[in-house]
Protein backbone atom coordinates (compact mmCIF):
# COMPACT_ATOMS: atom_id res chain seq x y z
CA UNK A 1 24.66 -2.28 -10.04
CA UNK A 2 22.20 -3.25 -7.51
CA UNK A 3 18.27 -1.73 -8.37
CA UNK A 4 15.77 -1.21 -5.50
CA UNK A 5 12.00 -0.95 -4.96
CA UNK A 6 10.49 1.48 -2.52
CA UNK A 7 6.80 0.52 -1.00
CA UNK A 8 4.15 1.77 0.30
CA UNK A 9 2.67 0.62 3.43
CA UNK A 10 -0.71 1.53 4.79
CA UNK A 11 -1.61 0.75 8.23
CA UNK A 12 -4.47 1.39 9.74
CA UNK A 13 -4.44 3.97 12.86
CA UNK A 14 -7.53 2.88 14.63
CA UNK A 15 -9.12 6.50 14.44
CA UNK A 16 -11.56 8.21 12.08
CA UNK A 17 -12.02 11.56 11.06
CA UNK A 18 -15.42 12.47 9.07
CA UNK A 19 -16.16 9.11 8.87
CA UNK A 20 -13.40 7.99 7.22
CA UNK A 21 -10.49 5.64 8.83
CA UNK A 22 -6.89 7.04 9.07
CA UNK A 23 -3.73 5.50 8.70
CA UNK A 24 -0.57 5.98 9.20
CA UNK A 25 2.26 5.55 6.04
CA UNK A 26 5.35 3.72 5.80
CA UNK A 27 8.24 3.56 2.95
CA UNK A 28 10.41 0.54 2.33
CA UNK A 29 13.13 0.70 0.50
CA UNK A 30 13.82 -3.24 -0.67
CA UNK A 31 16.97 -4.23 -3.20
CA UNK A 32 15.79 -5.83 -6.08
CA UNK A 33 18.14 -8.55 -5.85
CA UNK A 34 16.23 -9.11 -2.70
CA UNK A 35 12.45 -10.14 -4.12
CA UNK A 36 10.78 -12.26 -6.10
CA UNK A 37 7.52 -11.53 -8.79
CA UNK A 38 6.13 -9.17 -9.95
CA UNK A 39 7.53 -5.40 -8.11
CA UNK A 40 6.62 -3.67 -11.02
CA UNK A 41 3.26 -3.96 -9.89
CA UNK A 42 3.31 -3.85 -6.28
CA UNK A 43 5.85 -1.38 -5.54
CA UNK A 44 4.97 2.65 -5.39
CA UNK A 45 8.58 3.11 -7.41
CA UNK A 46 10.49 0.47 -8.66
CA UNK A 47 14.00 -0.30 -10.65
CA UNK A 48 15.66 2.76 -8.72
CA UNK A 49 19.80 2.68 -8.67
CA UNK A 50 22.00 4.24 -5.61
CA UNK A 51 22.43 7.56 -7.59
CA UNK A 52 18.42 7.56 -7.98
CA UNK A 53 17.71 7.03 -4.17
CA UNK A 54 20.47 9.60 -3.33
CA UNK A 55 18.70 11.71 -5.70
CA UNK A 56 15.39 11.39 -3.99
CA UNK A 57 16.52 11.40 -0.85
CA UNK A 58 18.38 15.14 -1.52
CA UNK A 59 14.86 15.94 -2.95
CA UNK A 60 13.11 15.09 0.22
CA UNK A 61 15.73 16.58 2.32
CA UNK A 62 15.18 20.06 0.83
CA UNK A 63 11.28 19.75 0.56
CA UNK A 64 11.59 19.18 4.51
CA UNK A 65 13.88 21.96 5.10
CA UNK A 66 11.48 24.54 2.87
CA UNK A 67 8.75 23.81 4.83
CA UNK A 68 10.63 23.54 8.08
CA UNK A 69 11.63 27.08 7.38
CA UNK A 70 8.71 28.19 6.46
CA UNK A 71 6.82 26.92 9.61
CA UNK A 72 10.06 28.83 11.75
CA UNK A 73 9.44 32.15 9.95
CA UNK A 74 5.70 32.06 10.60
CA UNK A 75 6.19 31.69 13.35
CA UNK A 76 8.91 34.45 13.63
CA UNK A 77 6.35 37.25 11.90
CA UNK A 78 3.66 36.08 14.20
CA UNK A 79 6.13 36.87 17.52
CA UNK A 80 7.36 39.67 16.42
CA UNK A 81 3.70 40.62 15.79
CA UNK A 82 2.75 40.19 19.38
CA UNK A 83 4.05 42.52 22.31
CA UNK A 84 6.08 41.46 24.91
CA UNK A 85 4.81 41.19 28.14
């Protein structure tokens, strides 16, 4: 079975808050069958099978939905909050 690595890729945004210069992040997800040298050391994970990235990628999935949800019923006690008018 196939691994894969997953980068990280930092790219600069062009705009600073506080002094300091934001950027914007990227994931890659590269097969290891695909790469040469030494991805143990440059890549943020590395050696991951399928089952691991469909394991991550259910992990993500619900993080996104518990904050999703939380953001929706905020925002739900904050109208219910106001009067209508």
């Amino acid at each position: 079975m196939d691994t894969y690595n997953i980068y990280m890729d930092e790219l600069p945004t062009g705009e600073e808050i506080d002094g300091e210069e934001m950027v914007e992040v990227e994931f890659r997800v590269v097969p290891g069958s695909e790469e040469d040298g030494a991805t143990e050391i440059t890549a943020v994970i590395a050696g991951l099978d399928l089952v691991d990235l469909i394991n991550l990628r259910d992990s993500l999935q619900q993080e996104i939905d518990n904050y999703a949800l939380s953001a929706l019923e905020a925002q739900a006690g904050a109208s219910a909050g106001t009067p209508a008018g």
